[in-house]
N, C-alpha and C. Protein backbone atom coordinates (compact mmCIF):
# COMPACT_ATOMS: atom_id res chain seq x y z
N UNK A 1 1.35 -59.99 -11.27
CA UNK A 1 1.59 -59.35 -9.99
C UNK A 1 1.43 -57.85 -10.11
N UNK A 2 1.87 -57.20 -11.44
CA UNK A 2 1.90 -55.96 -11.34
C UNK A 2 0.28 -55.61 -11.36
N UNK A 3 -0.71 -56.30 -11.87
CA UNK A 3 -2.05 -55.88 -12.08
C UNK A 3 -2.93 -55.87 -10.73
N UNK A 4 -2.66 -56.89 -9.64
CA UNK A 4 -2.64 -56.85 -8.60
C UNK A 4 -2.24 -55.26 -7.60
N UNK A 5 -1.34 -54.79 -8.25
CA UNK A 5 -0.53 -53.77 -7.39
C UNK A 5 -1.35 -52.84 -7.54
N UNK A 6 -1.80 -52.43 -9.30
CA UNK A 6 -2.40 -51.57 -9.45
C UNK A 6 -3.61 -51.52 -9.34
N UNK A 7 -4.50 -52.85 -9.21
CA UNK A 7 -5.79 -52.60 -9.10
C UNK A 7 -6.32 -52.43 -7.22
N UNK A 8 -4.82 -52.49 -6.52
CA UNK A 8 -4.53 -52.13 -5.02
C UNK A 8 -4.86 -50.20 -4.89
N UNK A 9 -3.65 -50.15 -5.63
CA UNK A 9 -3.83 -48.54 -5.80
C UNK A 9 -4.67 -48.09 -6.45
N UNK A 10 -5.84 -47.97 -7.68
CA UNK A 10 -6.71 -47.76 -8.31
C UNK A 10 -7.69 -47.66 -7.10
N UNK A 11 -7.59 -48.64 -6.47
CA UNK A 11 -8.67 -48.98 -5.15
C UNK A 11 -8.82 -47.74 -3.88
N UNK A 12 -6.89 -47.72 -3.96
CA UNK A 12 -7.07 -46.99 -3.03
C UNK A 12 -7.28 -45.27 -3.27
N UNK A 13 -6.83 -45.25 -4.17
CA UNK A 13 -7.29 -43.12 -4.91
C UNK A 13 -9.05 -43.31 -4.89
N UNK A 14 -9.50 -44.47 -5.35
CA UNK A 14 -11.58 -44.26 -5.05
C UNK A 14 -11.89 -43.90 -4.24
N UNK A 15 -10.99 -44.05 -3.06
CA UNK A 15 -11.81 -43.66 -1.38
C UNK A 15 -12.40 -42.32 -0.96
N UNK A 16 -13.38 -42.22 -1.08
CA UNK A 16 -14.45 -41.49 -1.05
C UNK A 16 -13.58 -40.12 0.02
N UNK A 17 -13.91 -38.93 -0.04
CA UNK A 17 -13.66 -37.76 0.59
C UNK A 17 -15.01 -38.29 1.89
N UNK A 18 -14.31 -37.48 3.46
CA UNK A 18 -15.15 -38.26 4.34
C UNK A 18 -15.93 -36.73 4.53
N UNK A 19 -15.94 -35.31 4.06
CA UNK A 19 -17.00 -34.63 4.43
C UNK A 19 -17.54 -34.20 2.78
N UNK A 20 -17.81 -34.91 2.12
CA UNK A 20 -19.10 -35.29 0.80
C UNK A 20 -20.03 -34.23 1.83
N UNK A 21 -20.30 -33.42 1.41
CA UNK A 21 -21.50 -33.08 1.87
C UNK A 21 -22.12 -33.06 3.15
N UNK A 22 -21.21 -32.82 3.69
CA UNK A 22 -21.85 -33.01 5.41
C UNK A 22 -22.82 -31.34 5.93
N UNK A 23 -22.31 -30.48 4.65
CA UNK A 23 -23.21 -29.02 4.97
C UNK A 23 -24.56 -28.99 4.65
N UNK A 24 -25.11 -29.83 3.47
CA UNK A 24 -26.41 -30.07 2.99
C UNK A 24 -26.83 -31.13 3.79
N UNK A 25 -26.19 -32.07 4.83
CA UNK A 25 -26.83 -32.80 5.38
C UNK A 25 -26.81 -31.70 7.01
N UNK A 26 -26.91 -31.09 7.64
CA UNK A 26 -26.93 -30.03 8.78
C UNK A 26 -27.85 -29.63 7.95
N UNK A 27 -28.54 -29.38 6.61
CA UNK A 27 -29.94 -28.81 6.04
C UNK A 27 -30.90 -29.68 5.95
N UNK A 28 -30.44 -30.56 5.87
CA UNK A 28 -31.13 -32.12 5.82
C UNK A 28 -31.96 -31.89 7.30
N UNK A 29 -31.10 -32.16 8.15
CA UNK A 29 -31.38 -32.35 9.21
C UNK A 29 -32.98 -31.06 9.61
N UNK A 30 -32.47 -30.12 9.94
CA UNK A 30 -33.30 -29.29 10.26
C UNK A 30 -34.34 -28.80 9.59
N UNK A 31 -34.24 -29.70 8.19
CA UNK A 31 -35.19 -29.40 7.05
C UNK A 31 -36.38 -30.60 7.46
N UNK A 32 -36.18 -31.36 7.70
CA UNK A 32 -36.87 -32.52 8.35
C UNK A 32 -37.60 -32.46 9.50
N UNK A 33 -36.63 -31.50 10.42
CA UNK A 33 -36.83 -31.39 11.70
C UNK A 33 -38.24 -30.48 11.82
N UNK A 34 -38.02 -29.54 11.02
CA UNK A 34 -39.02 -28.37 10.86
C UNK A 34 -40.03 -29.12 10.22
N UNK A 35 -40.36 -30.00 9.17
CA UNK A 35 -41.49 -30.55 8.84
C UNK A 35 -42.02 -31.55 9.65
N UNK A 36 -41.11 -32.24 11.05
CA UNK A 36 -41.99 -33.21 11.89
C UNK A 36 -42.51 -32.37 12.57
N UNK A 37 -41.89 -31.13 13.17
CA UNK A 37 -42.93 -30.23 14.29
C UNK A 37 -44.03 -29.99 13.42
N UNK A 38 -44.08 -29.35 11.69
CA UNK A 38 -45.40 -28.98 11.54
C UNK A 38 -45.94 -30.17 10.80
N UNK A 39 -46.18 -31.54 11.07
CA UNK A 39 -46.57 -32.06 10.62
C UNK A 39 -47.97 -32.29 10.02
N UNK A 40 -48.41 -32.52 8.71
CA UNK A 40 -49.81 -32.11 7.96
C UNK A 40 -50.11 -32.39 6.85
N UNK A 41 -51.26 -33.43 6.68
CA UNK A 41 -51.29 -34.35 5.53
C UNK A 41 -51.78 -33.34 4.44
N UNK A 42 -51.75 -32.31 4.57
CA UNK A 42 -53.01 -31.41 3.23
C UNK A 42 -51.84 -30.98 2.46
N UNK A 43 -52.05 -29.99 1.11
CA UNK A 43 -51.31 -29.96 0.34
C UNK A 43 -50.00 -29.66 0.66
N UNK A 44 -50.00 -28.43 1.70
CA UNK A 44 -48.16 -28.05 2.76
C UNK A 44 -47.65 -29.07 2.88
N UNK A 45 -48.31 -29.89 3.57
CA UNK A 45 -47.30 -31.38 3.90
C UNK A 45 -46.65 -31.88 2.59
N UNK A 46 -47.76 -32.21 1.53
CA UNK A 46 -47.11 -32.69 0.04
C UNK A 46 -45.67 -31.91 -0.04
N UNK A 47 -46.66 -30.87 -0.68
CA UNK A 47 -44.88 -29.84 -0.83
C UNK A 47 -43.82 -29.83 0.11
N UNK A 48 -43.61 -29.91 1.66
CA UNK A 48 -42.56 -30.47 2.33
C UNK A 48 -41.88 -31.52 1.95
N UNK A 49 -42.90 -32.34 1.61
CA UNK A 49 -42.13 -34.09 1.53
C UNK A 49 -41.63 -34.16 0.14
N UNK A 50 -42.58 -33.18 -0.72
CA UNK A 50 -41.61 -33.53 -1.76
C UNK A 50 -40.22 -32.70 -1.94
N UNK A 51 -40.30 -31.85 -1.14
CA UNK A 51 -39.08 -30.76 -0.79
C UNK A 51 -37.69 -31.74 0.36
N UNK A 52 -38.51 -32.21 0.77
CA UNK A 52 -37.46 -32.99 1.76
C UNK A 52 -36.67 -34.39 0.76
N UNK A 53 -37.44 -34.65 0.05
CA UNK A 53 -37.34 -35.70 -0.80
C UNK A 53 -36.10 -35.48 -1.77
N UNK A 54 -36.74 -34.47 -2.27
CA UNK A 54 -35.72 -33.89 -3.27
C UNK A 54 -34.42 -33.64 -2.71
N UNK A 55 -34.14 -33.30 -1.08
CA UNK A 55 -33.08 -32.72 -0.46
C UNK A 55 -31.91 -34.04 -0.26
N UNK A 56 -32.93 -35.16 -0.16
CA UNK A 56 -32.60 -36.48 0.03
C UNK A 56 -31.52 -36.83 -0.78
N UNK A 57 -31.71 -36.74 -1.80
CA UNK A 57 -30.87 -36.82 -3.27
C UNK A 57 -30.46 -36.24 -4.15
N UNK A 58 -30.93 -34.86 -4.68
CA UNK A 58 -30.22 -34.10 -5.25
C UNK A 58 -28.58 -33.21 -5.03
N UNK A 59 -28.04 -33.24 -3.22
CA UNK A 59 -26.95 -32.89 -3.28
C UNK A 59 -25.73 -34.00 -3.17
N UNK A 60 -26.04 -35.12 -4.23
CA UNK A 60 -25.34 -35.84 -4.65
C UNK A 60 -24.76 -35.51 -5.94
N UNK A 61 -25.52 -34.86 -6.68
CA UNK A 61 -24.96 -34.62 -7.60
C UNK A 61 -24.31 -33.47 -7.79
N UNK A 62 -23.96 -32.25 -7.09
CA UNK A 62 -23.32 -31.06 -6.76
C UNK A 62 -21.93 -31.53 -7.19
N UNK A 63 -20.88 -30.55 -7.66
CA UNK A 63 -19.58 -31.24 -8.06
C UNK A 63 -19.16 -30.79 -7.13
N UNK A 64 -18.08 -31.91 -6.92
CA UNK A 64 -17.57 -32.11 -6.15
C UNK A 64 -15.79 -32.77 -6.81
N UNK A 65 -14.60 -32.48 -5.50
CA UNK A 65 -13.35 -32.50 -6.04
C UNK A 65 -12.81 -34.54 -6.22
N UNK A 66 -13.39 -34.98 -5.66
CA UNK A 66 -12.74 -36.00 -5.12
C UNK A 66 -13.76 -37.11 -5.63
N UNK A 67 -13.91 -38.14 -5.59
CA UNK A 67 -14.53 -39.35 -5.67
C UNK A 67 -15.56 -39.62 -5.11
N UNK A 68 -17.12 -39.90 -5.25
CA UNK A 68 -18.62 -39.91 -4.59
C UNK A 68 -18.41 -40.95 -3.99
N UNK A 69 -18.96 -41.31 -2.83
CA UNK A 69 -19.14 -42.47 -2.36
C UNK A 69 -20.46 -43.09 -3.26
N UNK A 70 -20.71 -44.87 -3.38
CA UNK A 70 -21.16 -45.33 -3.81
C UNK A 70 -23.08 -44.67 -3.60
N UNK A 71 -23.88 -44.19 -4.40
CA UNK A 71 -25.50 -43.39 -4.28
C UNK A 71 -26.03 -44.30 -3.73
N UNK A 72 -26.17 -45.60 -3.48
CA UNK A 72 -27.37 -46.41 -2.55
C UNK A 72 -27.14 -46.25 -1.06
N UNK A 73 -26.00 -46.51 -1.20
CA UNK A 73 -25.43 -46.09 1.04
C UNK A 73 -25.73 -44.90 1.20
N UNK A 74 -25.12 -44.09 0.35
CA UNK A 74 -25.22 -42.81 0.58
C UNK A 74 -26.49 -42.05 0.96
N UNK A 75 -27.84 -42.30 0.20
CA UNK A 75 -28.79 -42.04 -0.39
C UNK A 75 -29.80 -42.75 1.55
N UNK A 76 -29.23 -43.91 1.68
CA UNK A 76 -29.90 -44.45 2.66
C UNK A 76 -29.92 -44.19 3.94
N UNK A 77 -28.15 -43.48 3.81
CA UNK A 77 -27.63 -42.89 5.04
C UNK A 77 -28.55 -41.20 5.58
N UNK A 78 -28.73 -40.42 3.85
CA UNK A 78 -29.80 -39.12 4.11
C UNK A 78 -30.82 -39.32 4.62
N UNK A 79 -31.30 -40.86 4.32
CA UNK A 79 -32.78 -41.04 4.44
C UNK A 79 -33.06 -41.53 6.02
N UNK A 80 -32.08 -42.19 6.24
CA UNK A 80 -31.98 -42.57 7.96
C UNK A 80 -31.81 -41.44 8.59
N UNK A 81 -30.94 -40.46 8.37
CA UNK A 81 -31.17 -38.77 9.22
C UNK A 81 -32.37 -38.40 9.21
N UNK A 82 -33.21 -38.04 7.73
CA UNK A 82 -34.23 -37.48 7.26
C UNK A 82 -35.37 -38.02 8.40
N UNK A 83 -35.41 -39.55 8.59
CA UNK A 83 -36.25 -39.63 9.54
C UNK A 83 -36.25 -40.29 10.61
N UNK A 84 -34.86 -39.89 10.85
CA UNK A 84 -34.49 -39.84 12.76
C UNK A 84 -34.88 -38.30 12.73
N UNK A 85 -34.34 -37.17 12.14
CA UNK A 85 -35.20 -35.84 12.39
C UNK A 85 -36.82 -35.96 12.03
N UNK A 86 -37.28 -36.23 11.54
CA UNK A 86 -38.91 -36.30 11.19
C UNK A 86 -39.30 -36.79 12.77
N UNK A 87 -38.58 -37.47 13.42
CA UNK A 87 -39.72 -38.44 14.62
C UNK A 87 -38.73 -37.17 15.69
N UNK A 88 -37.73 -36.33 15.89
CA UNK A 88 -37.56 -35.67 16.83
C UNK A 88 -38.15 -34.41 16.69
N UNK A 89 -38.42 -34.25 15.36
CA UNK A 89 -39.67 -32.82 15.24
C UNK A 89 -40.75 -33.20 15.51
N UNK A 90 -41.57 -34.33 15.40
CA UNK A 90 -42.54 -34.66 16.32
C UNK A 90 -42.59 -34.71 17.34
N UNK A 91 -41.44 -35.10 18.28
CA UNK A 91 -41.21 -34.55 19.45
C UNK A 91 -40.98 -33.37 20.03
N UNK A 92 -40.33 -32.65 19.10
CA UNK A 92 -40.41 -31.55 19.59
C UNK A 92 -41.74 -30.42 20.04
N UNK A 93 -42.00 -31.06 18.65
CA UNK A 93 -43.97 -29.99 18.12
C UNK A 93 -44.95 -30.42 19.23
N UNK A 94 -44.57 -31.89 20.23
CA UNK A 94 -45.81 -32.14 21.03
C UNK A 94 -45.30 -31.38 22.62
N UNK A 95 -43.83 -31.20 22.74
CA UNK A 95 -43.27 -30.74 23.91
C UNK A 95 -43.21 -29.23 24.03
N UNK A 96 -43.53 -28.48 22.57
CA UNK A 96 -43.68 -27.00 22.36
C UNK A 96 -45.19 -26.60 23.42
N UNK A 97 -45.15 -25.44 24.08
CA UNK A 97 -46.10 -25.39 25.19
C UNK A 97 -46.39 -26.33 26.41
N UNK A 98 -46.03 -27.73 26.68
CA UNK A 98 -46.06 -28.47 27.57
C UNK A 98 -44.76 -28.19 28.48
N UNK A 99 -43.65 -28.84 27.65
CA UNK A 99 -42.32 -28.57 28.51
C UNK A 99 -40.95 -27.50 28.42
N UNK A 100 -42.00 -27.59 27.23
CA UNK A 100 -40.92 -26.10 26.36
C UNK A 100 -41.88 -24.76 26.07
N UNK A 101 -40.81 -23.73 26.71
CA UNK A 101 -41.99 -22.21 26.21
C UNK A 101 -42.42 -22.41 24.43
N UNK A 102 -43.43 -21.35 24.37
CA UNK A 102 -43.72 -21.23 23.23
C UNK A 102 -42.65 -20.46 22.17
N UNK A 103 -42.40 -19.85 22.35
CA UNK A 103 -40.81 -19.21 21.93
C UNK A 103 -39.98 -20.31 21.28
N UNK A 104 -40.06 -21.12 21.43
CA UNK A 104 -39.11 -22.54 21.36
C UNK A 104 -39.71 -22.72 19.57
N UNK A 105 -40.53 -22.52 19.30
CA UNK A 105 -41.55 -23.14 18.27
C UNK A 105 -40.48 -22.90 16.19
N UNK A 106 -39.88 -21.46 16.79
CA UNK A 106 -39.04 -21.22 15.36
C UNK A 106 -38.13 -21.55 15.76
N UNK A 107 -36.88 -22.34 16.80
CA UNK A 107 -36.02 -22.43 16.94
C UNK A 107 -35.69 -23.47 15.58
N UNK A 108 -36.46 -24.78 14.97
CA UNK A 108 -35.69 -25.25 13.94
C UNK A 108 -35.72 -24.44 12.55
N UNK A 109 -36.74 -23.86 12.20
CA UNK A 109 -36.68 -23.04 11.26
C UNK A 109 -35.73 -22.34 11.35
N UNK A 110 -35.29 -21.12 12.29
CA UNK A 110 -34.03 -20.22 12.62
C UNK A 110 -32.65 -21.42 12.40
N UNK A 111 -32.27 -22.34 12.71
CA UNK A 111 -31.45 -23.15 12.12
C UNK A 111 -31.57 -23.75 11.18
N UNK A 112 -32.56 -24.20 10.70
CA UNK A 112 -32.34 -24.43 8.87
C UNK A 112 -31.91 -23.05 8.07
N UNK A 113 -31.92 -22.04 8.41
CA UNK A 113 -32.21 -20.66 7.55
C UNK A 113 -30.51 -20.57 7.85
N UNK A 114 -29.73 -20.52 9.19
CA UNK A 114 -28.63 -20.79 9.43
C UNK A 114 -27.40 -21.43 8.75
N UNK A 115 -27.93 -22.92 8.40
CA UNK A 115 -27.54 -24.01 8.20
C UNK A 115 -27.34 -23.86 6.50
N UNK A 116 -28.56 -23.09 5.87
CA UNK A 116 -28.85 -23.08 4.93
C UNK A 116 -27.51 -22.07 3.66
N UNK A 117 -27.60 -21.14 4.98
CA UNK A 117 -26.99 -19.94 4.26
C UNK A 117 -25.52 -20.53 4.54
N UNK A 118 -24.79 -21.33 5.48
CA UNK A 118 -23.38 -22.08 5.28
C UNK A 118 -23.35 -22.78 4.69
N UNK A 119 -24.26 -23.81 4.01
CA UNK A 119 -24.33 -24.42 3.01
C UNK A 119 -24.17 -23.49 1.56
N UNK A 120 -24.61 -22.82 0.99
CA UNK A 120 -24.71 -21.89 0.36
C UNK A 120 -23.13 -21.14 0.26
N UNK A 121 -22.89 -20.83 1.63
CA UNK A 121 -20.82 -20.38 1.38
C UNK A 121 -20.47 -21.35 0.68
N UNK A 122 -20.28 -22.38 1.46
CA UNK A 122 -19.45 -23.63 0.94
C UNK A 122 -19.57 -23.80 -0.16
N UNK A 123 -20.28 -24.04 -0.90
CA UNK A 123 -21.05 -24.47 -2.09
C UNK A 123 -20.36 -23.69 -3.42
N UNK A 124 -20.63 -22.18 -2.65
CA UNK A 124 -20.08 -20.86 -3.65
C UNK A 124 -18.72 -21.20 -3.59
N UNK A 125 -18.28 -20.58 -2.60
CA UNK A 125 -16.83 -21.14 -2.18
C UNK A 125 -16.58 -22.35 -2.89
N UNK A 126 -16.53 -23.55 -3.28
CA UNK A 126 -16.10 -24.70 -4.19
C UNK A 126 -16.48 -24.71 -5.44
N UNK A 127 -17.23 -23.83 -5.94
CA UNK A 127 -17.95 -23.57 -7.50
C UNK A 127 -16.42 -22.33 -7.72
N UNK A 128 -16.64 -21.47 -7.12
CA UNK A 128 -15.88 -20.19 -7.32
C UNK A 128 -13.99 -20.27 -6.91
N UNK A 129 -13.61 -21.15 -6.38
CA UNK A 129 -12.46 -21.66 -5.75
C UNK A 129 -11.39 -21.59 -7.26
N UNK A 130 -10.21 -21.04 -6.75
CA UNK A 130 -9.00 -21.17 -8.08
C UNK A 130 -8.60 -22.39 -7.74
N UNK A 131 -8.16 -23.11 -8.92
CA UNK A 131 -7.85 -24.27 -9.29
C UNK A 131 -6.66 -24.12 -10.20
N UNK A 132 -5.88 -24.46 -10.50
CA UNK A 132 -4.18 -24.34 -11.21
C UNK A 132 -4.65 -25.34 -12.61
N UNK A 133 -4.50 -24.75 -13.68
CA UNK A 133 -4.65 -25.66 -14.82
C UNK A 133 -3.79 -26.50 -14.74
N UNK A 134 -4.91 -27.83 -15.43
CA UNK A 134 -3.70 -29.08 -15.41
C UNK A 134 -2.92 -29.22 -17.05
């Protein structure tokens, strides 16, 4: 009974922290967003996708205080943003000059650069943060 109890509580301290990264995914987002408006199979495009790719998965491994959620959900969940933004920057890039001024055209770039640099606090901010020896 007692192993029961504890493998209750063991269970329950795993539970994942619910904002993991929710600042690199607001980079996610607009990082995506900005490569469906300029969408382009020649070498730029490569280097986007492999830039977006990389964004996909590498801020999983950033330290972090608390417990990761399991990398396959996680990983699938970036990738379902990554390209729900990819198909609304295509929308966007075909509505730039039709229904939207031209002016409109850096608005996702100007928010990734945004997005980018609060990501970047946070980040510092939890690398640089006092912690009380244990």
């Amino acid at each position: 009974m007692n192993t029961i109890a504890h493998a209750r509580q063991a269970a329950a301290s795993r539970v994942s922290h619910p904002n993991f990264s929710v600042d690199t995914t607001f980079v996610l987002f607009f990082l995506a967003f900005d490569c469906g408006q300029r969408f382009d199979l020649g070498f730029e495009g490569l280097l986007s996708g492999a830039t977006l790719m990389l964004f996909v998965v590498l801020p999983y491994f950033l330290p972090f205080e608390s417990e990761k959620p399991a990398f396959e959900l996680w990983v699938l969940g970036r990738a379902a943003i990554a390209c729900l933004a990819i198909v609304l920057g295509v929308m966007f890039g075909q509505s730039i000059g039709v229904v939207l001024p031209e002016m409109f055209r850096f608005l996702p770039l100007t928010l990734l650069i945004i997005a980018g640099f609060v990501s970047l606090y946070f980040q510092l901010y939890g690398l640089l943060k006092l912690r009380p020896a244990k």
